[in-house]
N, C-alpha and C. Protein backbone atom coordinates (compact mmCIF):
# COMPACT_ATOMS: atom_id res chain seq x y z
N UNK A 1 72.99 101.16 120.60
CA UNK A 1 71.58 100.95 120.46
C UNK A 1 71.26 100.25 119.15
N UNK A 2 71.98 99.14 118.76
CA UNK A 2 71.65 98.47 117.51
C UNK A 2 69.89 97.65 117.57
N UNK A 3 69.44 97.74 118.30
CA UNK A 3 68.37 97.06 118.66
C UNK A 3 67.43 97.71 118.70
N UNK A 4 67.22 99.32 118.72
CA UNK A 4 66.54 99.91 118.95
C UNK A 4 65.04 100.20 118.09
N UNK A 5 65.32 99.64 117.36
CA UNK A 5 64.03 99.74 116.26
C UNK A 5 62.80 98.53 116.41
N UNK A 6 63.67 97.22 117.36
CA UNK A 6 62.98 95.71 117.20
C UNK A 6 62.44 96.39 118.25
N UNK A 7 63.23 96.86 119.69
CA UNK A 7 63.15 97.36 120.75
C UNK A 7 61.39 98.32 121.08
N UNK A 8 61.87 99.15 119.88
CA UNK A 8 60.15 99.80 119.59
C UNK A 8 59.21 99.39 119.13
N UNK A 9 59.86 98.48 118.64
CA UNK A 9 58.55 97.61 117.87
C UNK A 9 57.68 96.54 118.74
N UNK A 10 58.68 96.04 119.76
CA UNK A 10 58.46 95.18 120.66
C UNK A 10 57.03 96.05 121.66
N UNK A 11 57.67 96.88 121.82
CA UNK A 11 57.23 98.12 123.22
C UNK A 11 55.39 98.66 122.87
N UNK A 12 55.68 98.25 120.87
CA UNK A 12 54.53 98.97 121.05
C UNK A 12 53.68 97.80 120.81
N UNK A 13 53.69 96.76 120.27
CA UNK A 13 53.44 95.10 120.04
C UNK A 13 52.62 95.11 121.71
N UNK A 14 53.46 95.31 122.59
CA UNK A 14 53.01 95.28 123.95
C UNK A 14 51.67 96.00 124.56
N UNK A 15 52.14 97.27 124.55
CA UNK A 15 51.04 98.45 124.28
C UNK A 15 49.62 97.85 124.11
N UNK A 16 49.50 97.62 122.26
CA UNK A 16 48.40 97.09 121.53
C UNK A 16 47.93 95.76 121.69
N UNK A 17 48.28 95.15 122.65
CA UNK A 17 47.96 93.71 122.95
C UNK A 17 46.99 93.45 123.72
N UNK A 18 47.16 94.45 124.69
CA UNK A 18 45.49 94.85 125.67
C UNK A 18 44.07 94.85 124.70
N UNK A 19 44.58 95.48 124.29
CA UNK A 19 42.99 95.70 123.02
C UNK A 19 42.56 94.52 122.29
N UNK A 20 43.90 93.44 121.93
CA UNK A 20 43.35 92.78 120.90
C UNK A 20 42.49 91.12 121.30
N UNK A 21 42.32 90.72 120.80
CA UNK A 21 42.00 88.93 121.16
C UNK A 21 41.94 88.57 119.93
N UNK A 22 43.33 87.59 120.16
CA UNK A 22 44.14 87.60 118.87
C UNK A 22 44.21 88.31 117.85
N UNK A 23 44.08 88.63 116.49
CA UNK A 23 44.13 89.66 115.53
C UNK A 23 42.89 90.62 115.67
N UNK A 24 41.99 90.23 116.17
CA UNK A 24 40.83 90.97 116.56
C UNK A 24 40.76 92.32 117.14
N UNK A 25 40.61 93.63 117.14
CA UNK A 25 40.18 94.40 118.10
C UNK A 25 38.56 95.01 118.12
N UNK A 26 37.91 94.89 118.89
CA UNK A 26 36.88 95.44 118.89
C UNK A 26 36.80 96.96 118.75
N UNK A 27 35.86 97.20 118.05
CA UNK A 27 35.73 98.66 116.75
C UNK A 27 35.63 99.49 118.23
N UNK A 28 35.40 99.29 119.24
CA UNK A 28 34.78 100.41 120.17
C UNK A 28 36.71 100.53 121.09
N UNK A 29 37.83 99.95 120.96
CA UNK A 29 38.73 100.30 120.74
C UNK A 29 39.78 100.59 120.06
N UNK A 30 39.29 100.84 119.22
CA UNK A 30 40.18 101.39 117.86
C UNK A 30 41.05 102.21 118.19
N UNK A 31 39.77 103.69 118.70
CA UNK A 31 40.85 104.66 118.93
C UNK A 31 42.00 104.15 120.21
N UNK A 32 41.60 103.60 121.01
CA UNK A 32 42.49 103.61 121.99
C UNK A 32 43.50 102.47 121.55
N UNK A 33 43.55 101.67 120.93
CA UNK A 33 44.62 100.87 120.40
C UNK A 33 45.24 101.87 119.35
N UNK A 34 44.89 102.75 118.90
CA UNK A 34 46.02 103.90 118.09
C UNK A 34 46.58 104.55 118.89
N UNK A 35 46.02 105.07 120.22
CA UNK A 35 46.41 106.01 121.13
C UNK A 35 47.67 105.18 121.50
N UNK A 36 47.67 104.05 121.46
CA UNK A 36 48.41 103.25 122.70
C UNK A 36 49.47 102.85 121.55
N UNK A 37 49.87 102.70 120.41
CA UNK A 37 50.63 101.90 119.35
C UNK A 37 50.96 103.04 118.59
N UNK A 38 50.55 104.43 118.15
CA UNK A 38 51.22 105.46 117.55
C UNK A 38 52.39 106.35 118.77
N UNK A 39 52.99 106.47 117.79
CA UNK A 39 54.22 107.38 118.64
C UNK A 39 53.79 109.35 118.23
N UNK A 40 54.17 110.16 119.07
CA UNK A 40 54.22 111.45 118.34
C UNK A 40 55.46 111.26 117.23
N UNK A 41 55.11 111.99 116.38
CA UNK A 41 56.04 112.43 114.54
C UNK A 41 56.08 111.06 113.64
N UNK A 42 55.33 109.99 114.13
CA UNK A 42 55.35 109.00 113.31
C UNK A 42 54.75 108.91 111.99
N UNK A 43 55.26 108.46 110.98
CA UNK A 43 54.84 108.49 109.54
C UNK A 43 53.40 107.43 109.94
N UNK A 44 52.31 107.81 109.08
CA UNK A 44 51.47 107.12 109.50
C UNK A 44 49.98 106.89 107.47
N UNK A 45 50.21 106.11 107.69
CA UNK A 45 49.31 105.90 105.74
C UNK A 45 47.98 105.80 106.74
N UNK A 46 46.97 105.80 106.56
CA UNK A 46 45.59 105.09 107.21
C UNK A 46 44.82 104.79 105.82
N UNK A 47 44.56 103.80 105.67
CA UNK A 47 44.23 103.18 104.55
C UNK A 47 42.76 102.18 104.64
N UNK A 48 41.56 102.03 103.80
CA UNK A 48 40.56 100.86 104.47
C UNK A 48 40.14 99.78 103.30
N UNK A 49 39.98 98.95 102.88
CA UNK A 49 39.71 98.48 101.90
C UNK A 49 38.37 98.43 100.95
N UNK A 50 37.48 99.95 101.74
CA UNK A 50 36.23 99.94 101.45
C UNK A 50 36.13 101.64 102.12
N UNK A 51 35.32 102.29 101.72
CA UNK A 51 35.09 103.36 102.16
C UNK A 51 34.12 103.38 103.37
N UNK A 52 33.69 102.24 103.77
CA UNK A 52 33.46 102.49 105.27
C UNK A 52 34.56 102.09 106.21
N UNK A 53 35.57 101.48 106.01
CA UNK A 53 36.74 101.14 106.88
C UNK A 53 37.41 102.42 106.73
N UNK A 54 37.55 103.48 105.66
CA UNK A 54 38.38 104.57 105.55
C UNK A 54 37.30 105.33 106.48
N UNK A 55 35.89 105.62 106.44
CA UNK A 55 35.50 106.30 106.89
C UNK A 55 36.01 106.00 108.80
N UNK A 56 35.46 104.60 108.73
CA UNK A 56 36.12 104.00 110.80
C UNK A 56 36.69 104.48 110.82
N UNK A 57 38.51 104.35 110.26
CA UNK A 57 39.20 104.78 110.82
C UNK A 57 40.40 105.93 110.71
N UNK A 58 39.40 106.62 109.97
CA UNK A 58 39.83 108.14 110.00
C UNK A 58 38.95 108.62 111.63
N UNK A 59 37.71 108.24 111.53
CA UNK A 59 37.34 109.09 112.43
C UNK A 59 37.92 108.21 113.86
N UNK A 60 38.32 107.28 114.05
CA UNK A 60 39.56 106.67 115.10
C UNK A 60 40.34 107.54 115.31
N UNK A 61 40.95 107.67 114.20
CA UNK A 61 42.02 108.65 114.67
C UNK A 61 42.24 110.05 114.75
N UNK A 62 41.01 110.57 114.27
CA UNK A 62 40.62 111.77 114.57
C UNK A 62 40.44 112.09 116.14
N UNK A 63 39.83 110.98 117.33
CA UNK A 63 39.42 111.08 118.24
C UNK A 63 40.45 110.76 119.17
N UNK A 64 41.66 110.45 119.10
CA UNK A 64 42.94 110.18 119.64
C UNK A 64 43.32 111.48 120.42
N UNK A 65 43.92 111.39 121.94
CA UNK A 65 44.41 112.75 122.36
C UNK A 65 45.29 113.42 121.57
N UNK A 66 45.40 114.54 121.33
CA UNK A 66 46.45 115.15 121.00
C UNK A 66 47.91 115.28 121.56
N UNK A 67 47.42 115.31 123.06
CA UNK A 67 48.60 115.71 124.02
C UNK A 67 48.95 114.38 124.28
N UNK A 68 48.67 113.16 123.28
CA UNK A 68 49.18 111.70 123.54
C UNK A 68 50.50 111.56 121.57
N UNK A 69 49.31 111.77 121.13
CA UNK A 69 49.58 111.11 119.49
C UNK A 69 49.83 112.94 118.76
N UNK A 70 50.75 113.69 118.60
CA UNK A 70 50.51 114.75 118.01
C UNK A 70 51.87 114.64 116.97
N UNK A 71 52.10 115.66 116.31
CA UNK A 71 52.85 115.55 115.11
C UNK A 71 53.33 114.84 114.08
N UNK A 72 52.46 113.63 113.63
CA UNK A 72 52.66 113.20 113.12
C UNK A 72 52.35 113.23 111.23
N UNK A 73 53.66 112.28 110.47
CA UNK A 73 53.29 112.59 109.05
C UNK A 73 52.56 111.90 108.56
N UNK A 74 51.32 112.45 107.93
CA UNK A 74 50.30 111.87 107.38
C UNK A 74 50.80 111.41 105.60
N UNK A 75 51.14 110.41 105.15
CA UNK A 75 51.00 109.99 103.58
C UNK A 75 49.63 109.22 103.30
N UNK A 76 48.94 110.15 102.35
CA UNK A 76 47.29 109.02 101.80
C UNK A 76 47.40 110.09 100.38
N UNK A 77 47.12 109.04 99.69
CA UNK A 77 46.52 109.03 98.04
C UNK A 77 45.34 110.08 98.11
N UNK A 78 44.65 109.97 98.73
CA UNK A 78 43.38 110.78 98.21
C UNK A 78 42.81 111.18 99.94
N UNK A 79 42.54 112.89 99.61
CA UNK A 79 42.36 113.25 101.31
C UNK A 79 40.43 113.55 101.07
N UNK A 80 39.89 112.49 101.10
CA UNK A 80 38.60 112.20 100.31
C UNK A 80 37.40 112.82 102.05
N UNK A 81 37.82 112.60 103.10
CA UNK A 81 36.70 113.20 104.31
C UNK A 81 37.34 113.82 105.40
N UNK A 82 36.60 115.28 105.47
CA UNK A 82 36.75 115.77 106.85
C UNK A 82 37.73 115.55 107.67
N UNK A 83 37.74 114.01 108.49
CA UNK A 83 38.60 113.91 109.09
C UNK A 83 40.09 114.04 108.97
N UNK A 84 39.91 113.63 107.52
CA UNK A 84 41.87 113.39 107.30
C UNK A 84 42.54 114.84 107.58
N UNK A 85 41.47 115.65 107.14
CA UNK A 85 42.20 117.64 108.02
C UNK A 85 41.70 118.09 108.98
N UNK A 86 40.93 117.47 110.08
CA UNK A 86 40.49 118.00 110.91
C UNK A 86 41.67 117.43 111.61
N UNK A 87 42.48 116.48 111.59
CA UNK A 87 43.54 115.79 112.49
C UNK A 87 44.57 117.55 112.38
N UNK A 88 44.62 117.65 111.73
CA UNK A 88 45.90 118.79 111.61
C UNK A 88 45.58 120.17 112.30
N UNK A 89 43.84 120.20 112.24
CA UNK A 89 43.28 121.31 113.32
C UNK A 89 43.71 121.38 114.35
N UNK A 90 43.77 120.03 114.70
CA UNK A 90 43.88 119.65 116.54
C UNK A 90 45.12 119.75 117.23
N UNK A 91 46.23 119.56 115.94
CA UNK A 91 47.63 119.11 116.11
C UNK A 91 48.11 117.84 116.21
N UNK A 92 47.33 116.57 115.64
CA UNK A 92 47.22 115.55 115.80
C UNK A 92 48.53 115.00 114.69
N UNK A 93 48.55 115.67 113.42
CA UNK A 93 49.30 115.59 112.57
C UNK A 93 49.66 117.20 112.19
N UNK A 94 51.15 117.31 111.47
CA UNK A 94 51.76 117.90 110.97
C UNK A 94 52.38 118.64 109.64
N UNK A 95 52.01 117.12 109.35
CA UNK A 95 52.67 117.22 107.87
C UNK A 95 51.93 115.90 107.10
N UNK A 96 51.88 116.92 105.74
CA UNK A 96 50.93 115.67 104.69
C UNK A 96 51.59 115.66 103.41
N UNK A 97 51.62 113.98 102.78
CA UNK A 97 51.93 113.87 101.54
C UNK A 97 50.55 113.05 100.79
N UNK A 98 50.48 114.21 100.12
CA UNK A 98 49.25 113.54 99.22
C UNK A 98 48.96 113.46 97.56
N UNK A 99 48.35 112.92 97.15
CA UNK A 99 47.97 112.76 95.64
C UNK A 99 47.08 113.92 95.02
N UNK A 100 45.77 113.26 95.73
CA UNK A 100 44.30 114.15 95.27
C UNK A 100 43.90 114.85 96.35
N UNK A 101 43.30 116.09 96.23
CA UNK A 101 42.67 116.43 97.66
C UNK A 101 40.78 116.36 97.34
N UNK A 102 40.83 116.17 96.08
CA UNK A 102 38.76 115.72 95.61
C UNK A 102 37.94 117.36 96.68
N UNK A 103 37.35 116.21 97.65
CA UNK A 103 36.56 116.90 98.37
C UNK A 103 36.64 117.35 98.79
N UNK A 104 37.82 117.75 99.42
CA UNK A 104 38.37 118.63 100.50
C UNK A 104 39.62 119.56 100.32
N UNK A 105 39.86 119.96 98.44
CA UNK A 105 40.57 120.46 98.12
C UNK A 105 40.53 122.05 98.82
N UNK A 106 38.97 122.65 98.70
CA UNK A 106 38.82 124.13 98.91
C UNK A 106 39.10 124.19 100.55
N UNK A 107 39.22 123.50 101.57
CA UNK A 107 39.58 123.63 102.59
C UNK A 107 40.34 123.32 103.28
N UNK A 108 41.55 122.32 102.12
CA UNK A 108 42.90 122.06 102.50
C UNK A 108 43.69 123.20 101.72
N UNK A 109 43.04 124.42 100.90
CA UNK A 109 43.81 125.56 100.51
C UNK A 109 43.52 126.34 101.65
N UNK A 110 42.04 126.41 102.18
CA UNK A 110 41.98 127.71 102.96
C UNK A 110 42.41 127.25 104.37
N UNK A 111 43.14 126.04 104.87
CA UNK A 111 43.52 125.41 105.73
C UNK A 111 45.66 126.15 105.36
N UNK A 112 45.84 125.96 104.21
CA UNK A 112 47.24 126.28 104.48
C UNK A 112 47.11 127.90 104.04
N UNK A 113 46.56 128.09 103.52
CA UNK A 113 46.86 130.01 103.98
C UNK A 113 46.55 130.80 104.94
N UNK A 114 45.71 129.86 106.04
CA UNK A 114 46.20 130.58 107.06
C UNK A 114 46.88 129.89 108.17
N UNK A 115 47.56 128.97 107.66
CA UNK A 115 48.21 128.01 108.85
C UNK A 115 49.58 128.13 108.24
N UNK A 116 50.87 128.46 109.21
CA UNK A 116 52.40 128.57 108.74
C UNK A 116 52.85 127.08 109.37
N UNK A 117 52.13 125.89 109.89
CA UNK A 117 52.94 124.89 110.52
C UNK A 117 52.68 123.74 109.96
N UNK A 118 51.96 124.03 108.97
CA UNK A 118 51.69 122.58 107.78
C UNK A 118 52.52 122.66 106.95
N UNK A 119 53.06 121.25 106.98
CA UNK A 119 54.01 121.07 105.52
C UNK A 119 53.20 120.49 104.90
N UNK A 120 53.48 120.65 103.66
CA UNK A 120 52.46 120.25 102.50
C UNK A 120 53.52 119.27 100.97
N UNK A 121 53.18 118.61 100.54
CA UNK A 121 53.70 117.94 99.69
C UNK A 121 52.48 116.96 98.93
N UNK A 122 52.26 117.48 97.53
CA UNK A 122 51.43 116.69 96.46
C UNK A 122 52.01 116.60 95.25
């Protein structure tokens, strides 16, 4: 299986191609072009160049099935809204590497003391 990585890459290139016209996707498929291009346990950054693109598409991927897109590792610098831990409510993600938790520090503590299936790393 030396190929196997172009192989996935190809598969999911495919996937996300429905959604797009040319680099384009329209905002009202976001989520479903994540649904369709994330794997379950995939390392995943979500990043926006403005805090309304972080705000889009956190809540994108907040709205993703679970029983499609679940366990995956979340890495972001700063876990700045709601969404970025409501994904881990759902089982959407698993595991987080982060910097700052700001706004959502007091409920990413009371989120891991009573949860045993979050890995945590800051």
């Amino acid at each position: 299986m030396w190929n196997e990585l172009s192989r996935n890459e190809r598969d999911r290139l495919e996937r996300g191609a429905r959604f797009a016209s040319g680099k384009m996707v329209a905002a009202s498929d976001a989520t479903a072009l994540m649904q369709a291009v994330i794997e379950p346990r995939d390392r995943l950054c979500l990043e926006g160049n403005n805090q309304k693109q972080a705000d889009f598409l956190a809540s994108a991927l907040s709205n993703v099935d679970p029983a499609v897109v679940r366990g995956l590792h979340i890495v972001q610098s700063v876990l700045a809204l709601p969404e970025h831990l409501d994904i881990f409510e759902t089982g959407i993600a698993s595991r987080l590497d982060f910097s700052f938790a700001g706004p959502q520090a007091t409920r990413l503590a009371r989120f891991i003391r009573i949860s045993n299936s979050l890995a945590v790393t800051s």
